[in-house]
Protein backbone atom coordinates (compact mmCIF):
# COMPACT_ATOMS: atom_id res chain seq x y z
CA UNK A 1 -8.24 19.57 47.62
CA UNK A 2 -6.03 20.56 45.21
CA UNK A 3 -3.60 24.00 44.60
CA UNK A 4 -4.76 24.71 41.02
CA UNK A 5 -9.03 24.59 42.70
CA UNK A 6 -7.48 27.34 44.80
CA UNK A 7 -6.08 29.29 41.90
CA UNK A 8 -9.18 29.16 40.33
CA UNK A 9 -10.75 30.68 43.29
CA UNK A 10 -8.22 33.23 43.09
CA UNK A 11 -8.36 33.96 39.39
CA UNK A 12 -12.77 34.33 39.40
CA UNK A 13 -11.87 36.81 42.36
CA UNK A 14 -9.35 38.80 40.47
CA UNK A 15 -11.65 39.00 37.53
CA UNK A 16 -14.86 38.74 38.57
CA UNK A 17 -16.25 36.22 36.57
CA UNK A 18 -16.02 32.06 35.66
CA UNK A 19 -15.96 33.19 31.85
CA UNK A 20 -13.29 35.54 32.09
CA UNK A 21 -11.20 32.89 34.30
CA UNK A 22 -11.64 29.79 32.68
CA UNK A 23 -10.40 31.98 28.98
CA UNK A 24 -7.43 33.37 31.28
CA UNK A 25 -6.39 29.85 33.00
CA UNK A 26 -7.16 27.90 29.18
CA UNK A 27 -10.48 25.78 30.55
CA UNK A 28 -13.53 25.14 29.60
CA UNK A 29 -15.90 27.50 31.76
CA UNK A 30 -18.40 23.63 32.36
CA UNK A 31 -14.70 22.37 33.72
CA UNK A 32 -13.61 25.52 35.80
CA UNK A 33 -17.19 25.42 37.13
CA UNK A 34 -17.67 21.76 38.18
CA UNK A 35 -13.55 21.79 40.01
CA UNK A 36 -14.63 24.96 42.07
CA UNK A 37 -18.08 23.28 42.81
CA UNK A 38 -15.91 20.16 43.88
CA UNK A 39 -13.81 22.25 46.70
CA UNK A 40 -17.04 23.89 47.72
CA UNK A 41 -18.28 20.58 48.51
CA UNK A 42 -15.40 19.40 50.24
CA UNK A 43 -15.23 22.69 52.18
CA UNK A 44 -19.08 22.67 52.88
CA UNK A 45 -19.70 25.91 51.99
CA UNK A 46 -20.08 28.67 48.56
CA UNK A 47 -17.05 30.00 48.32
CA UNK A 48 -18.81 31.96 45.46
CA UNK A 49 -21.74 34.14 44.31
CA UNK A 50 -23.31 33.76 40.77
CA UNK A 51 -24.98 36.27 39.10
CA UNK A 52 -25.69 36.95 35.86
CA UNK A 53 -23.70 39.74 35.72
CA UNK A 54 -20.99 37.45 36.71
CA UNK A 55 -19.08 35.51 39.74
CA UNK A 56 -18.03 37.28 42.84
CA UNK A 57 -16.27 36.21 46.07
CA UNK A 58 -18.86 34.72 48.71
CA UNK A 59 -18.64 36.30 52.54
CA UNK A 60 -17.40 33.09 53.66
CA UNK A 61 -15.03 32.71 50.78
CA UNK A 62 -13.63 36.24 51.22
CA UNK A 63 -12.86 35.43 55.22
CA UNK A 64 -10.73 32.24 53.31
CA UNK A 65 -9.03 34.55 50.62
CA UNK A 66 -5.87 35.68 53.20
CA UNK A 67 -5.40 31.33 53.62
CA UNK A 68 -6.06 30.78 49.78
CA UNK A 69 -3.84 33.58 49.02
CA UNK A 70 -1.27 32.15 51.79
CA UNK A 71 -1.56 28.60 50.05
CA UNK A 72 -0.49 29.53 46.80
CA UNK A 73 2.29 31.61 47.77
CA UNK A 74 3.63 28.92 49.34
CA UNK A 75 3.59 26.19 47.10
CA UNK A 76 4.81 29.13 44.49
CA UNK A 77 7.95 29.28 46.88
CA UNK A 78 8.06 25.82 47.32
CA UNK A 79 8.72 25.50 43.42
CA UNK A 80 10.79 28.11 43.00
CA UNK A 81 12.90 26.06 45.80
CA UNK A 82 12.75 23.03 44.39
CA UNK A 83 14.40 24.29 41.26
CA UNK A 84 15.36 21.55 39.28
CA UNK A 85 15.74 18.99 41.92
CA UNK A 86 12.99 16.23 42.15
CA UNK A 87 12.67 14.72 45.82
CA UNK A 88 13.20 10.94 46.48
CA UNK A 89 9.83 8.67 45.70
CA UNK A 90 8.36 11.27 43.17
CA UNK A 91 6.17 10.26 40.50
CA UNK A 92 4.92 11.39 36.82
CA UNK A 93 1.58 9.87 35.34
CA UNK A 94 0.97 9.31 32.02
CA UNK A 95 -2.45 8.51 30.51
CA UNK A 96 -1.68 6.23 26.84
CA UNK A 97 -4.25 5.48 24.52
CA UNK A 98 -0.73 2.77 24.15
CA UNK A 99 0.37 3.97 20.30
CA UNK A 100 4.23 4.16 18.69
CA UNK A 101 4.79 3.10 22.10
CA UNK A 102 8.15 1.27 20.69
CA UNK A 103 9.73 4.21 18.35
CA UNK A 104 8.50 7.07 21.21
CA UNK A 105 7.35 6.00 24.51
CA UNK A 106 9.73 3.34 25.26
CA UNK A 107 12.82 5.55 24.40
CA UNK A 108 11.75 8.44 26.16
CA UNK A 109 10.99 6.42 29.58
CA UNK A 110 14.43 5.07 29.39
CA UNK A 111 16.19 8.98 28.77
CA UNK A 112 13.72 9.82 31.81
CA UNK A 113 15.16 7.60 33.77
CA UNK A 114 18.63 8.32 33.29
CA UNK A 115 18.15 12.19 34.18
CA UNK A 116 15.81 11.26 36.88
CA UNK A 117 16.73 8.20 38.22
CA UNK A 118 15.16 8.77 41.69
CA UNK A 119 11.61 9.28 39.81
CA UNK A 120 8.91 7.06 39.10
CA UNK A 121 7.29 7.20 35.69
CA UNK A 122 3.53 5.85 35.78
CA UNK A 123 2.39 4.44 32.33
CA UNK A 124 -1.77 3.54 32.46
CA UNK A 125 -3.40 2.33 29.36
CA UNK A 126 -6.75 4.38 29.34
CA UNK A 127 -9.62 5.06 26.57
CA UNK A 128 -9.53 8.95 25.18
CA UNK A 129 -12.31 10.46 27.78
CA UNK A 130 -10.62 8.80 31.11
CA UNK A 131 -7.52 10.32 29.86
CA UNK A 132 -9.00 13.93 30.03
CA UNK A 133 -10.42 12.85 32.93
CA UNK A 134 -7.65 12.25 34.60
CA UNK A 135 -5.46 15.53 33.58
CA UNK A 136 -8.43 17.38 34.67
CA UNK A 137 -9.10 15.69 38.02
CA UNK A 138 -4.89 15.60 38.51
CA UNK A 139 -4.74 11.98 37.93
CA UNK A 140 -2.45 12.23 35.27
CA UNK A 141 0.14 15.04 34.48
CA UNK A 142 0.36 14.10 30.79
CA UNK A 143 -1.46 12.18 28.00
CA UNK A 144 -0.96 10.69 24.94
CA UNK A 145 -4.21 10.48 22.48
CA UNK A 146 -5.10 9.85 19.17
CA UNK A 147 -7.02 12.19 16.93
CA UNK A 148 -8.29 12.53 13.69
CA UNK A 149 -7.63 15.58 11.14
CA UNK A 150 -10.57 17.97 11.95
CA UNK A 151 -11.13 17.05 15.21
CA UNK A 152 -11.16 20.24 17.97
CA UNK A 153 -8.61 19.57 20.56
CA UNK A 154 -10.21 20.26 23.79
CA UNK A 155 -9.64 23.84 24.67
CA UNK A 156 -9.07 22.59 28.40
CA UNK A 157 -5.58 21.82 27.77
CA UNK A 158 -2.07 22.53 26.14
CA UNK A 159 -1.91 20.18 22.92
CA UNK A 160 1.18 19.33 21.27
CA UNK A 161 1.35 17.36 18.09
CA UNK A 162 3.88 14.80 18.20
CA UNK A 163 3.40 12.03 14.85
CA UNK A 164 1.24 12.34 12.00
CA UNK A 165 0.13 8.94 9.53
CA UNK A 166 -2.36 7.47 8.08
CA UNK A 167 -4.53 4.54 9.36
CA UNK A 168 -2.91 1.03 7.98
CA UNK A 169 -4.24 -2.95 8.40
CA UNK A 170 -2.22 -4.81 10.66
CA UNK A 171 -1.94 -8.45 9.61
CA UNK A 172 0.31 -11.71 9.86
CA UNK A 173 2.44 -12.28 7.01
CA UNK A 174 0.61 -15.13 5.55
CA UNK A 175 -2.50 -13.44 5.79
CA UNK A 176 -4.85 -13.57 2.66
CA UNK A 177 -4.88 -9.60 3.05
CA UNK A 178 -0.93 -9.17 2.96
CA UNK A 179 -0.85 -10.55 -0.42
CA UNK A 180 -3.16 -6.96 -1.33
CA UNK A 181 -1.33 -3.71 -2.52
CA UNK A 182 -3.93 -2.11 -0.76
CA UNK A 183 -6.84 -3.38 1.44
CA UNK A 184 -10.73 -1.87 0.38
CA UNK A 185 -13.03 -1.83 3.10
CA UNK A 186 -14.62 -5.18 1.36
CA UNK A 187 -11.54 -6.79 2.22
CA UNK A 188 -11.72 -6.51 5.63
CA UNK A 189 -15.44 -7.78 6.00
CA UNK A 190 -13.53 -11.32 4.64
CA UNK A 191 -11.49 -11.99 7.32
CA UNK A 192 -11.84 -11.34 11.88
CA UNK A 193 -11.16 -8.24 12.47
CA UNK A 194 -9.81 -6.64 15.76
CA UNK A 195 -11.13 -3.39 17.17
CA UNK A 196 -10.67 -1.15 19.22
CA UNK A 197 -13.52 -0.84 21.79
CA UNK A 198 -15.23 2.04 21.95
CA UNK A 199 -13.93 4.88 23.28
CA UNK A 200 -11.28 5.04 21.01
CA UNK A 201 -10.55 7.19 17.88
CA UNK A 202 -9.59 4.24 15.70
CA UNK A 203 -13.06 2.42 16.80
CA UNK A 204 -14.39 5.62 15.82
CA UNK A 205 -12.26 5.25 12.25
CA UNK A 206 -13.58 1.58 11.33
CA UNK A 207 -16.78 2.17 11.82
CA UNK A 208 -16.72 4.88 9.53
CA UNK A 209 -14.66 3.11 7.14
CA UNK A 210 -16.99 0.30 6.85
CA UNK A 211 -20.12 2.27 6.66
CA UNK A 212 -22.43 -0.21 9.13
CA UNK A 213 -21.38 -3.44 7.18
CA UNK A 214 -19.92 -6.13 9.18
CA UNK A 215 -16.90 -8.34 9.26
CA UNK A 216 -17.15 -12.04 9.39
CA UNK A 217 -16.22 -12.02 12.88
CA UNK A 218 -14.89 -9.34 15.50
CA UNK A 219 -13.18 -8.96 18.51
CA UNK A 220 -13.32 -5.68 20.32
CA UNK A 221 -9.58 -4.97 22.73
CA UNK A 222 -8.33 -2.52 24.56
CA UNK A 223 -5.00 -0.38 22.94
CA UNK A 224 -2.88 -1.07 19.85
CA UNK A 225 -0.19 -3.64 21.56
CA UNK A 226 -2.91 -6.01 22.32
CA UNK A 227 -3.84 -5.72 18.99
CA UNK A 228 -1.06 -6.71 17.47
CA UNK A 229 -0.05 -9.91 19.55
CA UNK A 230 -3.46 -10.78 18.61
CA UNK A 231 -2.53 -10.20 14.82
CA UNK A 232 0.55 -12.39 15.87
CA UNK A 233 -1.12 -14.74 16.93
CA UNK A 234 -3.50 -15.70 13.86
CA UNK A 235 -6.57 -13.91 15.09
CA UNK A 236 -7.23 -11.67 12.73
CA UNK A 237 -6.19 -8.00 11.13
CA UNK A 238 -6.50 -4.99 12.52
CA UNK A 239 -6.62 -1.16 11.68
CA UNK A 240 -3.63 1.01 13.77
CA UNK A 241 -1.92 4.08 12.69
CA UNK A 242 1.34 3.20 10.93
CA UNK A 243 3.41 5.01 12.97
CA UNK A 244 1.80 2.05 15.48
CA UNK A 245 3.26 -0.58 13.10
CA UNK A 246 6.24 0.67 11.71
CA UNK A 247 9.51 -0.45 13.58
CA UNK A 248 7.62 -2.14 16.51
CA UNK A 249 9.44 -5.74 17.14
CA UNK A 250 7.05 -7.72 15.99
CA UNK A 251 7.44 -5.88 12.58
CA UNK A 252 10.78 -6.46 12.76
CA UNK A 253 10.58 -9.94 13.32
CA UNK A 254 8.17 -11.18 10.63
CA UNK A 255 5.31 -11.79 12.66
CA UNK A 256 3.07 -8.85 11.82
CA UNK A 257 3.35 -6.66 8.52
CA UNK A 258 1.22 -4.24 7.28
CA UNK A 259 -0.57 -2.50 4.05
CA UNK A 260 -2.05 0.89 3.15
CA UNK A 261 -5.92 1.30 2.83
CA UNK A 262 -7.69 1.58 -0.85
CA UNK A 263 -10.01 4.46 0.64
CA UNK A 264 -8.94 7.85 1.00
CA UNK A 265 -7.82 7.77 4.29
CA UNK A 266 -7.75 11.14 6.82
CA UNK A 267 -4.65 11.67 8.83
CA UNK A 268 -4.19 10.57 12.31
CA UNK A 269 -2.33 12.50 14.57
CA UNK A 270 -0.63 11.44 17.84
CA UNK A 271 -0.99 14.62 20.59
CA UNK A 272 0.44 15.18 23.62
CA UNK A 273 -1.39 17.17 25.97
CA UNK A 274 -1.07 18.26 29.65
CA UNK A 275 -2.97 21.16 31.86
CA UNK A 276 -0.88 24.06 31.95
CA UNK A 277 2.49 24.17 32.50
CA UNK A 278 2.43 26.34 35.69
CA UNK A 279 0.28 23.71 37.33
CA UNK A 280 2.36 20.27 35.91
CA UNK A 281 5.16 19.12 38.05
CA UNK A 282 8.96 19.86 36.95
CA UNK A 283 9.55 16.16 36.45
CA UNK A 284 6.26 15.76 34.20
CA UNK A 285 7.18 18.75 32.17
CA UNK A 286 10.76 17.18 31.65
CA UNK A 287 9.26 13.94 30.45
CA UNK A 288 6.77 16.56 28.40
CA UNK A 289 10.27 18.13 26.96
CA UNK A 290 11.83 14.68 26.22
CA UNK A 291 8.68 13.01 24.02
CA UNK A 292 8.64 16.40 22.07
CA UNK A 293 12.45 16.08 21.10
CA UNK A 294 11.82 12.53 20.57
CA UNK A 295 9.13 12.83 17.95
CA UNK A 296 11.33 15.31 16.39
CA UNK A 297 14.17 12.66 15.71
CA UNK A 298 11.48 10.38 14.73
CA UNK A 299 9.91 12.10 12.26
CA UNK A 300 13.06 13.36 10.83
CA UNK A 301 14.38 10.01 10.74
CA UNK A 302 11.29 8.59 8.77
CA UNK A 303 11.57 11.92 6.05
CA UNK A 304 15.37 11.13 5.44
């Protein structure tokens, strides 16, 4: 059971309806529908009545209002008392589709940890869809996810963009491709080429890109930092965002460099999203405050 399946009980009460709700709280109505379903089968009974005229309170679920009512109250004064403090053996979660984890993540984990030293910062490498998943089940209290220009963020959640670029090929120096301008989508049937596994927006990119040819050979990896030791490491090339590539140590160090794409290439866009901030711990919506200000510097650092 969680506080925010109680709200939602709370808010379809107040208004009378799972539509009217889920536009109030900033859900889907399918996602506001299946959470309150989930605490009706962990309480064993309907806490409400659908109709078609719309959602009210259930007999059983109006002799629970006074404790659901009590609940949130509580936990309401229970953040209000908290205040800015975090208590001992706290954690955040944060779902990462693992991209300019070196120029963002990295930095804004260590400023975390400095302000909130008595904190524990989670980091899982997940696909897109376990991701929102996990916000929406409370697994995680933030995630960072790839999208494409034109795609609808999910209406489920608060969506802030943080980086903007355009897909790239990863490759080793001495790679027949890094002696290209620009790499066609020809070129890359020539040599192996990593991809993401499905699941992913950048699997979703290639695929498009190459138009159901295929390379010579392909492996299929989880995240962009696997992708690039494997680049290291003579495997192949790859296709990340650039603000994946740029600045990341093995950049700087000569094992992995990168070129720009011949095709006309959409925009990908690095989010950050969370459930709403009313229902996201202080600590998560510090760490939410620090990768905004971060991406700021880093974006004005890369226009200068």
């Amino acid at each position: 059971m969680r506080t925010e399946q109680l709200e939602y009980i709370a808010a379809v009460t107040r208004l009378g309806s799972l539509r009217r709700a889920a536009e109030e709280l900033h859900l889907s109505q399918p996602a506001l529908s299946e959470s309150v379903r989930n605490l009706e089968r962990e309480l064993g009974l309907d806490l409400l009545e659908r109709k078609r005229s719309g959602a009210t309170i259930s007999d059983e679920g109006r002799e629970l209002l006074p404790h659901i009512i009590e609940v949130i109250e509580a936990v309401d004064r229970l953040r209000r008392a908290a205040g800015d403090e975090q208590r001992a053996g706290g954690m955040v979660r944060l779902g990462t589709v693992n991209t300019a984890t070196v120029p963002l993540l990295i930095p804004t984990v260590q400023e975390f940890r400095a302000r909130h030293p008595t904190t524990q910062v989670e980091v899982v490498g997940a696909q897109q869809d376990d991701i929102h998943r996990g916000l929406l089940e409370g697994g995680f209290d933030l995630g960072l996810v790839n999208q494409l220009t034109g795609d609808d963020a999910p209406p489920s959640f608060e969506t802030v963009e943080l980086l903007r670029g355009r897909p790239v090929v990863c490759v080793r120096p001495d790679s027949a491709l890094a002696r290209l301008d620009r790499v066609g989508a020809a070129d890359l049937l020539t040599e192996p080429l990593i991809v993401m596994r499905a699941g992913y927006v950048m699997h979703r990119y290639v695929h498009r890109l190459l138009d159901g040819r295929s390379p010579s050979f392909s492996y299929s990896t989880d995240g962009a930092e696997m992708g690039k030791l494997m680049v290291a490491e003579g495997l192949g090339a790859t296709v990340l965002p650039d603000f994946s590539v740029r600045g990341d140590p093995l950049e700087r160090h000569g094992a992995i460099t990168w070129r720009p794409l011949a095709a006309d290439t959409p925009e990908v866009l690095l989010v950050l999203q969370r459930r709403q901030p009313g229902l996201v711990p202080r600590a998560a919506r510090d760490l939410h405050a620090l990768l905004v200000g971060r991406a700021e510097e880093v974006r004005a650092k890369r226009a200068s």
